[in-house]
PDB file of N, CA and C in Angstrom:
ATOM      1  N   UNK A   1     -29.422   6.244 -25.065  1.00  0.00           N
ATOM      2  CA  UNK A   1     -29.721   7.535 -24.479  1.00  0.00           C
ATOM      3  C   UNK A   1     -31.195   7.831 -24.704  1.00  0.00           C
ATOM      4  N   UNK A   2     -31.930   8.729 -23.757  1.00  0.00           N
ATOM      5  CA  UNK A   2     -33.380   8.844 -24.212  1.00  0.00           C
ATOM      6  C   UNK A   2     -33.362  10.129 -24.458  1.00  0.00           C
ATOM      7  N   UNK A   3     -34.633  10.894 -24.851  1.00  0.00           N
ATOM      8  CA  UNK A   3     -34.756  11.839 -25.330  1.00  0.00           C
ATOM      9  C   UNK A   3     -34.416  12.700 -24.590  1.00  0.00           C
ATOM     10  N   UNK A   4     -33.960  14.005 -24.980  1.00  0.00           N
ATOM     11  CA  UNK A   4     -33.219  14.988 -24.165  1.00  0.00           C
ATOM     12  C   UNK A   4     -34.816  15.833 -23.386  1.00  0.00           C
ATOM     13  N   UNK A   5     -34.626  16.382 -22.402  1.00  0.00           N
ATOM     14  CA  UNK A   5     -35.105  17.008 -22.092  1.00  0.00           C
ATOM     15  C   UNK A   5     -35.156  18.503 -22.642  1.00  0.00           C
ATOM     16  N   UNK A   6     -36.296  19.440 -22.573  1.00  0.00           N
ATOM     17  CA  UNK A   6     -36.543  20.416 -23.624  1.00  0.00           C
ATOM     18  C   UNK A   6     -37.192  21.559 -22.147  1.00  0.00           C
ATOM     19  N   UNK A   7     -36.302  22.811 -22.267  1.00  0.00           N
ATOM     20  CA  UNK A   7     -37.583  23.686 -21.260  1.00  0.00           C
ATOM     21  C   UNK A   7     -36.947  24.960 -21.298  1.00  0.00           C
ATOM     22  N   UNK A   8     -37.898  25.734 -21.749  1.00  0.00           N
ATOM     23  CA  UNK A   8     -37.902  27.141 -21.733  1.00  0.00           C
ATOM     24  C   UNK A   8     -38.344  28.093 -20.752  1.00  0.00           C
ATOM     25  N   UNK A   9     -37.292  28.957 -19.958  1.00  0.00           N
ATOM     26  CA  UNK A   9     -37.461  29.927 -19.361  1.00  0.00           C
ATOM     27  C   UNK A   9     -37.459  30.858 -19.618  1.00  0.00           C
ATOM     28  N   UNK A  10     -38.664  31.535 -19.831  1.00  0.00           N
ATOM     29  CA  UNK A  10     -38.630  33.147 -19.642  1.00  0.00           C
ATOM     30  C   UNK A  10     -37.885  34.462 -18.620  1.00  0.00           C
ATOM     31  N   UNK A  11     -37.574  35.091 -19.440  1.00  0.00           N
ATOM     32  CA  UNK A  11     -36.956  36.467 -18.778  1.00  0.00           C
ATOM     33  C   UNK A  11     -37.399  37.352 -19.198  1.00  0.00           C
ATOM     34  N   UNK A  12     -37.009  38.695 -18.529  1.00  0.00           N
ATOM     35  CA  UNK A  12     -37.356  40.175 -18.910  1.00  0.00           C
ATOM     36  C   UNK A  12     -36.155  40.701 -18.677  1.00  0.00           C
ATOM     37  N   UNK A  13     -34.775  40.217 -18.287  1.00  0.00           N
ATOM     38  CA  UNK A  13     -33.667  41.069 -18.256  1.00  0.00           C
ATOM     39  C   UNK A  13     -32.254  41.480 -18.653  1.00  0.00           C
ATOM     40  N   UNK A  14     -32.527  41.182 -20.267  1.00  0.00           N
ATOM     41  CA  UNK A  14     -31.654  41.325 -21.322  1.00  0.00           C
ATOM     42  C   UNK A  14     -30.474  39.911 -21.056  1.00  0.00           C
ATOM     43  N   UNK A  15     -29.688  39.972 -22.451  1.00  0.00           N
ATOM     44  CA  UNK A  15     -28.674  38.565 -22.758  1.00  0.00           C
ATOM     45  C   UNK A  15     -27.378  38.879 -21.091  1.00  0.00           C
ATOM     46  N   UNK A  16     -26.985  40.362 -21.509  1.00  0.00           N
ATOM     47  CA  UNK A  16     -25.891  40.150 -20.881  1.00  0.00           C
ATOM     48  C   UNK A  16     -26.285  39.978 -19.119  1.00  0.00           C
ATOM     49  N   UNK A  17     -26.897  40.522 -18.394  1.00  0.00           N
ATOM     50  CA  UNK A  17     -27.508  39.939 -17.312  1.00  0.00           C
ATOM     51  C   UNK A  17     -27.698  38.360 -17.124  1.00  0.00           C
ATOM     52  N   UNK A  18     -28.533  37.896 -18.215  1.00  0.00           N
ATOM     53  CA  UNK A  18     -29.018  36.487 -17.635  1.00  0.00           C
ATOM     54  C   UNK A  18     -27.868  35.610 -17.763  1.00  0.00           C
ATOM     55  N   UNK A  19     -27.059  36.591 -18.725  1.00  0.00           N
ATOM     56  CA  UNK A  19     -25.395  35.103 -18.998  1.00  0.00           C
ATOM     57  C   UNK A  19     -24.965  35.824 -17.089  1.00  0.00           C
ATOM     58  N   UNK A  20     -25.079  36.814 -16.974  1.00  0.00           N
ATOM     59  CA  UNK A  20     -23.760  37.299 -15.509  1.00  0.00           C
ATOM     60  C   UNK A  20     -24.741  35.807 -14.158  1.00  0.00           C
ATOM     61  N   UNK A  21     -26.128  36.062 -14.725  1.00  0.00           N
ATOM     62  CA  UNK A  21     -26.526  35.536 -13.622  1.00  0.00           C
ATOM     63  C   UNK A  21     -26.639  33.821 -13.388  1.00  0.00           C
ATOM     64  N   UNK A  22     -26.629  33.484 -14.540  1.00  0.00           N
ATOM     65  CA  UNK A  22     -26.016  31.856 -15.124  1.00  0.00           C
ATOM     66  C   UNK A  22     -24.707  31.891 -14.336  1.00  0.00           C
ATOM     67  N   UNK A  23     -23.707  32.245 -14.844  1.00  0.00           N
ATOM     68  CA  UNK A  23     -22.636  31.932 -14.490  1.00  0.00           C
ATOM     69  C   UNK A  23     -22.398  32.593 -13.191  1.00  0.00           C
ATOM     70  N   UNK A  24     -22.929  33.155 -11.827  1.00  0.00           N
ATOM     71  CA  UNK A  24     -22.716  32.915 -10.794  1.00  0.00           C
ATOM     72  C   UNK A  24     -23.905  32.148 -10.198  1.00  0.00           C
ATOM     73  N   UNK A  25     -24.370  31.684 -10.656  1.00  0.00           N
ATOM     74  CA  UNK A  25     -25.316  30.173  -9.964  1.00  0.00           C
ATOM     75  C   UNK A  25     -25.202  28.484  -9.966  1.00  0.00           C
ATOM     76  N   UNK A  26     -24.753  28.891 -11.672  1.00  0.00           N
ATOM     77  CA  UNK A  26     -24.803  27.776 -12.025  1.00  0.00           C
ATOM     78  C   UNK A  26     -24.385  26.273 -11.002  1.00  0.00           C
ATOM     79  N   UNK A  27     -23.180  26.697  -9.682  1.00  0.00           N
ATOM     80  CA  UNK A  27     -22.572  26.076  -9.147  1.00  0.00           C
ATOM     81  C   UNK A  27     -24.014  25.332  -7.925  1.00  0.00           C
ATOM     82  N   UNK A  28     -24.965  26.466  -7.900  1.00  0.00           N
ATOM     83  CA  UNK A  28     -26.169  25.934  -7.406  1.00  0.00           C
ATOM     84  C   UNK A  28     -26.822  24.720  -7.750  1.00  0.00           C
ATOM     85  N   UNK A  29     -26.942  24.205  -8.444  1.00  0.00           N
ATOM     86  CA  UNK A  29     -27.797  23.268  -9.047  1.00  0.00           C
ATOM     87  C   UNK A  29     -26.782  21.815  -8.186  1.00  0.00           C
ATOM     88  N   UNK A  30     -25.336  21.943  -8.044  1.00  0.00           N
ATOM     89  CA  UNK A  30     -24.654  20.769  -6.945  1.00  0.00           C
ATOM     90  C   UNK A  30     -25.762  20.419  -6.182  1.00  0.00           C
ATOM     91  N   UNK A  31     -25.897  21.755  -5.411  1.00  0.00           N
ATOM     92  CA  UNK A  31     -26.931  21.432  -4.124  1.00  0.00           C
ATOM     93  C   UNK A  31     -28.099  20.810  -4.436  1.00  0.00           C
ATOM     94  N   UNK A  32     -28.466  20.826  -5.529  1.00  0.00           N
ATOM     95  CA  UNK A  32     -29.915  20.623  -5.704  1.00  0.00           C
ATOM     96  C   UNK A  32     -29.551  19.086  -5.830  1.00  0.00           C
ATOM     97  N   UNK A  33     -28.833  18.184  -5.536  1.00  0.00           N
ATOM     98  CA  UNK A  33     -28.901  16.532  -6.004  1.00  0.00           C
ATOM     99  C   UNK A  33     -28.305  15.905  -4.608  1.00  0.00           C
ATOM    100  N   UNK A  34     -28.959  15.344  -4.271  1.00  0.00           N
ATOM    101  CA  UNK A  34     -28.756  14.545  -2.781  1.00  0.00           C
ATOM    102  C   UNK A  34     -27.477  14.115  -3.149  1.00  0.00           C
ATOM    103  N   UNK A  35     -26.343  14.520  -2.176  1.00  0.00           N
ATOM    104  CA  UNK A  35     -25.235  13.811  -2.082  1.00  0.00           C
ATOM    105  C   UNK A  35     -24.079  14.714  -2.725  1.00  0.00           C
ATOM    106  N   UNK A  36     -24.861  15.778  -3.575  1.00  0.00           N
ATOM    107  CA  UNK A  36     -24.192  16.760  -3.822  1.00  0.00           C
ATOM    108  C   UNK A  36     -23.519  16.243  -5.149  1.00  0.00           C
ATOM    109  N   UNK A  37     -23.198  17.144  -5.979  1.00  0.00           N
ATOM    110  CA  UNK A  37     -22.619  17.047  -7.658  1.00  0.00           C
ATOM    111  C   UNK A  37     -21.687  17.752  -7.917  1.00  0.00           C
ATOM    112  N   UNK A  38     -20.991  17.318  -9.097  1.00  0.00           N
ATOM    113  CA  UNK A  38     -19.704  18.622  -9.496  1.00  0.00           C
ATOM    114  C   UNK A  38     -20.376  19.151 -11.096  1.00  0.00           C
ATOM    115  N   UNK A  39     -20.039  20.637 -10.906  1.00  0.00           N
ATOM    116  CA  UNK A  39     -20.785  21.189 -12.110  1.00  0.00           C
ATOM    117  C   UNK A  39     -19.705  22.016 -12.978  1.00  0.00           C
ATOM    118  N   UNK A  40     -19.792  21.606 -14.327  1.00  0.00           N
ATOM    119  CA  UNK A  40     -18.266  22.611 -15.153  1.00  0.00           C
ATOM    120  C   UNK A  40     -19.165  22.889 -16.418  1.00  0.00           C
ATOM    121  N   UNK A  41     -18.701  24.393 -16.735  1.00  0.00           N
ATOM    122  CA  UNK A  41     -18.979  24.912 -17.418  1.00  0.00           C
ATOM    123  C   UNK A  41     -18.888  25.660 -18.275  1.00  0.00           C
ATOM    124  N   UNK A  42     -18.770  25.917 -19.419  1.00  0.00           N
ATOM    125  CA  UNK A  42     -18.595  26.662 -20.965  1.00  0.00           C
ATOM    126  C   UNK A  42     -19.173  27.540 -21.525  1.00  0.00           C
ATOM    127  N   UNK A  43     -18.531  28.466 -21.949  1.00  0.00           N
ATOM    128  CA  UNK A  43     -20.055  29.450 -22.825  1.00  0.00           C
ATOM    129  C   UNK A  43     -18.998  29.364 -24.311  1.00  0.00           C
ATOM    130  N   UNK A  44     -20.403  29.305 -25.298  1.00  0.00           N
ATOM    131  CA  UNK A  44     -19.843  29.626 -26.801  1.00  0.00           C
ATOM    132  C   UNK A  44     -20.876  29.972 -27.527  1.00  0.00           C
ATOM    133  N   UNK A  45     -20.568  31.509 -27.431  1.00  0.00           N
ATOM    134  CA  UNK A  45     -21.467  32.531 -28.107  1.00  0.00           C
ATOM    135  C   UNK A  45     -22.638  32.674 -26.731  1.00  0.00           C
ATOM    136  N   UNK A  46     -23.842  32.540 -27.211  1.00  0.00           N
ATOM    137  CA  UNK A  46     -24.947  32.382 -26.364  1.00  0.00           C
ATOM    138  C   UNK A  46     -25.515  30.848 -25.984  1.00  0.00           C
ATOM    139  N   UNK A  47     -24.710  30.525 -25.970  1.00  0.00           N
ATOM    140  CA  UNK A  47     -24.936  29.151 -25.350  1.00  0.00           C
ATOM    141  C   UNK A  47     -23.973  28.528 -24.256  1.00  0.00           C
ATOM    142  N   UNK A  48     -24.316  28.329 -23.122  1.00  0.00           N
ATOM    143  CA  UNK A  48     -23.885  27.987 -22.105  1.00  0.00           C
ATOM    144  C   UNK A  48     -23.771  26.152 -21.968  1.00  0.00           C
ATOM    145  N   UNK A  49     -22.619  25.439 -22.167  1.00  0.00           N
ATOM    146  CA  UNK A  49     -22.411  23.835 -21.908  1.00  0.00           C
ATOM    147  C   UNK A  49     -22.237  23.323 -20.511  1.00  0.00           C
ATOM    148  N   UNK A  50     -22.668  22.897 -19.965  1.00  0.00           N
ATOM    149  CA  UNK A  50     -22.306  22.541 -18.591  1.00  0.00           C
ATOM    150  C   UNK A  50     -22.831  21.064 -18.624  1.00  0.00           C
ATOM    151  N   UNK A  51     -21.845  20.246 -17.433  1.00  0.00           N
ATOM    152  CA  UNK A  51     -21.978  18.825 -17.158  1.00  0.00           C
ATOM    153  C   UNK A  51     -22.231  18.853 -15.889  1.00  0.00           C
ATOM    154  N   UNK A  52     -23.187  18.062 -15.148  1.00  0.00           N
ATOM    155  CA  UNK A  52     -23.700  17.808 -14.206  1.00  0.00           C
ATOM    156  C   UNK A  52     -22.584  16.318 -14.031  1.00  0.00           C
ATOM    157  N   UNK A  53     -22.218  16.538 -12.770  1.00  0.00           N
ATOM    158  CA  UNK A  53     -21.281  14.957 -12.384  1.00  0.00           C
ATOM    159  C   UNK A  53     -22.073  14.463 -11.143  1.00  0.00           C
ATOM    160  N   UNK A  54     -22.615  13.123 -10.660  1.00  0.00           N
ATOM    161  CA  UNK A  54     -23.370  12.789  -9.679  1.00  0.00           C
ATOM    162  C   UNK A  54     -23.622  11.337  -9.768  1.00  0.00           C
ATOM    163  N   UNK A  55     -22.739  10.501  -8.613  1.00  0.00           N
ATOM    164  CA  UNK A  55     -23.196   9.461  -8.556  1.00  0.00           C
ATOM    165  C   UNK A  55     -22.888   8.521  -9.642  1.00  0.00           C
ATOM    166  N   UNK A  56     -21.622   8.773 -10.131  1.00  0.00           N
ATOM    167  CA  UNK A  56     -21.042   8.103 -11.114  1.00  0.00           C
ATOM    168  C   UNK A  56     -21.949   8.400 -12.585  1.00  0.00           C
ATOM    169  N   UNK A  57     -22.364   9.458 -12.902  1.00  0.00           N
ATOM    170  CA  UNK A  57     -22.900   9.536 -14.156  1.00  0.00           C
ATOM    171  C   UNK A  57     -22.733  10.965 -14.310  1.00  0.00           C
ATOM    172  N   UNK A  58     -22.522  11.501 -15.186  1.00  0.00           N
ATOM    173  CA  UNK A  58     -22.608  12.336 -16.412  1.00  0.00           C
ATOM    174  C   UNK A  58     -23.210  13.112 -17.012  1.00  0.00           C
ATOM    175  N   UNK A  59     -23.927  14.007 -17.081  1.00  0.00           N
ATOM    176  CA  UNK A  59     -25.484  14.746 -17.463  1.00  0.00           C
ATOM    177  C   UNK A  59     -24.878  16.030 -18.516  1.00  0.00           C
ATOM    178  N   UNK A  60     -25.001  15.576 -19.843  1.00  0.00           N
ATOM    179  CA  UNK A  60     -24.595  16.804 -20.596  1.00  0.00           C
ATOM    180  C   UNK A  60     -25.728  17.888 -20.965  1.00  0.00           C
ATOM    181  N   UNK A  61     -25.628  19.188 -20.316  1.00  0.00           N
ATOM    182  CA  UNK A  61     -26.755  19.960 -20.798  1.00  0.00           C
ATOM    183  C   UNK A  61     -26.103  21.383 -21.558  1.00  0.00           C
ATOM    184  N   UNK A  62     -27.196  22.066 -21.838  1.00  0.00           N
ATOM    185  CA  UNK A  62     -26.854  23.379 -22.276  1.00  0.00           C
ATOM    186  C   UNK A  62     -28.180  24.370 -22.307  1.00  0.00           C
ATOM    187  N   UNK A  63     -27.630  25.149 -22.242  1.00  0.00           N
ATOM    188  CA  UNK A  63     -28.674  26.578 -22.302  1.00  0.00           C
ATOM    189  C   UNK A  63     -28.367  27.483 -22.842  1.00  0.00           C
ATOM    190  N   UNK A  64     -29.325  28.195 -23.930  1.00  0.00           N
ATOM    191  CA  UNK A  64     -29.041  29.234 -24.801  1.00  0.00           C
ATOM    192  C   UNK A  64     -29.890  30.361 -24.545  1.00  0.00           C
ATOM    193  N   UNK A  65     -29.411  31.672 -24.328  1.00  0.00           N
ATOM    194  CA  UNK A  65     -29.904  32.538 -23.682  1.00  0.00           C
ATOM    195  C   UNK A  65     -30.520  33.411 -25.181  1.00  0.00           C
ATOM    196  N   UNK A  66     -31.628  33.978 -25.572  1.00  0.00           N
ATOM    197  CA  UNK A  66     -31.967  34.563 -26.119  1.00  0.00           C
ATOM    198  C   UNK A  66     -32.288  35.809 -25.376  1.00  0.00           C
ATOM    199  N   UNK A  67     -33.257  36.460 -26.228  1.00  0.00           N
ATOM    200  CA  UNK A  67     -33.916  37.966 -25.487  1.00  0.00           C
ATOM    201  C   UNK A  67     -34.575  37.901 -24.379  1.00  0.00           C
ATOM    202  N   UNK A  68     -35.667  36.957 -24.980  1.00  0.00           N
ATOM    203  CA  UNK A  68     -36.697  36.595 -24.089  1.00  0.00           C
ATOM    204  C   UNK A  68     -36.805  35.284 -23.401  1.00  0.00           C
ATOM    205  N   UNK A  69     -36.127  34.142 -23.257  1.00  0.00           N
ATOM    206  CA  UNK A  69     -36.162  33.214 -22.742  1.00  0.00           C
ATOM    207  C   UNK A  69     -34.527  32.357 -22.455  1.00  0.00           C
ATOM    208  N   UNK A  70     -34.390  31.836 -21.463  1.00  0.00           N
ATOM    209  CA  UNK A  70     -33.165  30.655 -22.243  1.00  0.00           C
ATOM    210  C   UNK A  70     -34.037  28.863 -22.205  1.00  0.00           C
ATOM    211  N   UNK A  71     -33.250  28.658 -23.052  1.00  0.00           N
ATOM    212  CA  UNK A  71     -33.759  27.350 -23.911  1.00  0.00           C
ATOM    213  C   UNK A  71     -33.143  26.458 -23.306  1.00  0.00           C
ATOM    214  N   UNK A  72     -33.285  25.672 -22.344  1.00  0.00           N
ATOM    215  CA  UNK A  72     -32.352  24.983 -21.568  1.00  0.00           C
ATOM    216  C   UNK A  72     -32.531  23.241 -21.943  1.00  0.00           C
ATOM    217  N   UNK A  73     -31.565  22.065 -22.110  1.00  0.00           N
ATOM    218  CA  UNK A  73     -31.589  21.191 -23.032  1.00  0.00           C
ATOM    219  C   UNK A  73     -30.570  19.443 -21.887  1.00  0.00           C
ATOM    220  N   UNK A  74     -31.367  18.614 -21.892  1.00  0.00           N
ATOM    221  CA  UNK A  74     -30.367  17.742 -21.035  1.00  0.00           C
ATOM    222  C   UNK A  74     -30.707  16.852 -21.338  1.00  0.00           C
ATOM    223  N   UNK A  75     -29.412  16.327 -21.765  1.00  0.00           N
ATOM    224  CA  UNK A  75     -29.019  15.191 -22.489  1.00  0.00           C
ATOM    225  C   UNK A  75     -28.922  14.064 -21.103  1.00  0.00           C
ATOM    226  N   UNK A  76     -30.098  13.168 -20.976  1.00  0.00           N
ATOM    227  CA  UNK A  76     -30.092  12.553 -19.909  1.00  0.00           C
ATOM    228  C   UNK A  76     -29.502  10.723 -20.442  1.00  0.00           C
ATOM    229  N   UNK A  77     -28.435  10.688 -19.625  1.00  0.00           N
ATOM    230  CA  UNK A  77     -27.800   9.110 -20.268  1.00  0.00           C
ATOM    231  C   UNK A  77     -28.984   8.267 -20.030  1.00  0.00           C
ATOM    232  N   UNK A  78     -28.874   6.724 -20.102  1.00  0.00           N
ATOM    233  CA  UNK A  78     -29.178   5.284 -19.900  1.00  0.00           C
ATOM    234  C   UNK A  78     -30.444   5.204 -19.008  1.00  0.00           C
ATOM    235  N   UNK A  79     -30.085   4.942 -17.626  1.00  0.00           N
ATOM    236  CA  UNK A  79     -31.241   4.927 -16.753  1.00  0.00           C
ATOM    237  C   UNK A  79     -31.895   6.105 -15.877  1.00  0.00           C
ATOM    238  N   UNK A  80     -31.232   6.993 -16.516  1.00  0.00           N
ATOM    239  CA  UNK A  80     -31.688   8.505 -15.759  1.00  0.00           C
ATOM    240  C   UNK A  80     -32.825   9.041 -16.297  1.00  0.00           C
ATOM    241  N   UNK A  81     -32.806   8.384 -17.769  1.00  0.00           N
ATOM    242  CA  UNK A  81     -34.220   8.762 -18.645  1.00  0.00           C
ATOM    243  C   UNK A  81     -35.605   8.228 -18.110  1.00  0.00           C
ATOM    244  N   UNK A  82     -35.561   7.587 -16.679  1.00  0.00           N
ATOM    245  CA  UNK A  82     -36.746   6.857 -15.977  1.00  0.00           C
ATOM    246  C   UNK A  82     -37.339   8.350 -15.588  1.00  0.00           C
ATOM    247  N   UNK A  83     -35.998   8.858 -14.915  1.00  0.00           N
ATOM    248  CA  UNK A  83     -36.976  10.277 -14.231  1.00  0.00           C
ATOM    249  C   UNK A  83     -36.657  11.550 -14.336  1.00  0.00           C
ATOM    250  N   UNK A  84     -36.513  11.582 -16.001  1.00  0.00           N
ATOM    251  CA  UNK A  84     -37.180  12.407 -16.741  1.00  0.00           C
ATOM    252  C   UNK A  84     -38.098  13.544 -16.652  1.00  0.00           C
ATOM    253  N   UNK A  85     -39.202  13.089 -16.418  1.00  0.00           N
ATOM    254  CA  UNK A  85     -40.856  13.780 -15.570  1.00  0.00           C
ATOM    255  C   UNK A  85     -40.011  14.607 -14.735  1.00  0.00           C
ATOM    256  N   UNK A  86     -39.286  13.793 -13.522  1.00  0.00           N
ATOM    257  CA  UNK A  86     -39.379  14.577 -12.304  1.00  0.00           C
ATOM    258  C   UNK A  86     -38.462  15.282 -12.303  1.00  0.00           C
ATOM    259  N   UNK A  87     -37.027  15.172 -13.104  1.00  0.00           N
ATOM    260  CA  UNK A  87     -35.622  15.943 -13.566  1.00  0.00           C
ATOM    261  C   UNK A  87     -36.842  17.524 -14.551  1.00  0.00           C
ATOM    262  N   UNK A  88     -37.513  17.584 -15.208  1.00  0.00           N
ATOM    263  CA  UNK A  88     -38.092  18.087 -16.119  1.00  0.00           C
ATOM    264  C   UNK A  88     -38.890  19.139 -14.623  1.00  0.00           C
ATOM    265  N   UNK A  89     -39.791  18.656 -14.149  1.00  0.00           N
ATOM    266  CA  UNK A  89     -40.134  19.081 -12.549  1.00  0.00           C
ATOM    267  C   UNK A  89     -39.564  20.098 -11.885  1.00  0.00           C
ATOM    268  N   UNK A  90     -38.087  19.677 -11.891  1.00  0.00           N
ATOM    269  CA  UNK A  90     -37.197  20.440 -10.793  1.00  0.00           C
ATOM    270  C   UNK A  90     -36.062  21.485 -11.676  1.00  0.00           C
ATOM    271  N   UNK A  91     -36.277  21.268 -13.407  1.00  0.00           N
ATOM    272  CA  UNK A  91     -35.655  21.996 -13.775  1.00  0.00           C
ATOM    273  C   UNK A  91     -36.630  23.549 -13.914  1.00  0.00           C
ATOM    274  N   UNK A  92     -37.785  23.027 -14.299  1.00  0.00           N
ATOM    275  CA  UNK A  92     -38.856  24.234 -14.132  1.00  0.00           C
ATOM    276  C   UNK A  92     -39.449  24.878 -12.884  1.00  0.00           C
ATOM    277  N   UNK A  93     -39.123  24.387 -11.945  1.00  0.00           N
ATOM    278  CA  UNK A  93     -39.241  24.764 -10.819  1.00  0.00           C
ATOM    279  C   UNK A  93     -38.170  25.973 -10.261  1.00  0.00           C
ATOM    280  N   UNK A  94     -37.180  25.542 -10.310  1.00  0.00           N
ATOM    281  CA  UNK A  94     -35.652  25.628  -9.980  1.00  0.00           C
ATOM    282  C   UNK A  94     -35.151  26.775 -10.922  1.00  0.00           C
ATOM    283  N   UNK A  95     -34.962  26.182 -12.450  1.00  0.00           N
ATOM    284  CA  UNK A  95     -34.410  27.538 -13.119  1.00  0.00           C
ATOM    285  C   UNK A  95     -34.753  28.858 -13.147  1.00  0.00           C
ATOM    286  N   UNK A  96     -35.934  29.224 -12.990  1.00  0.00           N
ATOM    287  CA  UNK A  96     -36.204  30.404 -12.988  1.00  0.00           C
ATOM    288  C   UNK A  96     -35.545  31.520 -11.393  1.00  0.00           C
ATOM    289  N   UNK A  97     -34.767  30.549 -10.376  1.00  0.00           N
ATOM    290  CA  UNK A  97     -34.673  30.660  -9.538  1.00  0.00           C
ATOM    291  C   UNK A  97     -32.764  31.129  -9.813  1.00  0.00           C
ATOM    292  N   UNK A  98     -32.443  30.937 -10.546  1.00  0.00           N
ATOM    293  CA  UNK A  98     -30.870  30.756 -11.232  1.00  0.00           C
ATOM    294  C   UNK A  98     -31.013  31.918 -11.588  1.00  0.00           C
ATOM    295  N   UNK A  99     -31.911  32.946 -11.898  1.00  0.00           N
ATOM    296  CA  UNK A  99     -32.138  34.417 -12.977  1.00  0.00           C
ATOM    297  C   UNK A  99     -32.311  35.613 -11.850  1.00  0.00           C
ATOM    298  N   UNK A 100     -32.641  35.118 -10.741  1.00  0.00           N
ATOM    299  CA  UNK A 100     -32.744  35.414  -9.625  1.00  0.00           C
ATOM    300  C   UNK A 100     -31.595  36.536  -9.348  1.00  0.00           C
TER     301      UNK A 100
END
């Protein structure tokens, strides 16, 4: 496995908002992967678990919502750790778009 990916998003609109607005998006991020993905998901406490399914692989991530930011974390398997950079790219691009 390679190193997880690490990225912090900022907010301004308190825990219980950014969890309401996580969990009606989250199903967004399917769209975001050519060919389309299945996405399932968990909360425990302030931390949100979700698996990305796509293309026969697996993507364990999570996000922890604080005051001011959520801390978002992806555990990228085997050969997915090539694109890294550009997964890292589209999560900073993209998440702040989930708060939306």
């Amino acid at each position: 496995m390679s190193a997880p990916i690490e990225v912090n998003i900022p907010h301004s609109l308190g825990k219980a908002a950014v969890r309401d607005r996580l969990d009606g998006g989250i199903g967004k991020i399917g769209r975001l992967i050519p060919g389309g993905a299945g996405v399932e998901h968990r909360w425990e406490g302030d931390t949100m678990h979700f698996t990305v399914t796509a293309m026969g692989q697996a993507v364990g991530c999570r996000a922890t919502v604080s005051d001011s930011n959520v801390h978002a974390v992806v555990d990228l398997p085997g050969f997915l750790g090539l694109f890294a950079g550009k997964i890292r790219d589209v999560i900073q691009a993209e998440g702040p778009k989930l708060l939306k």
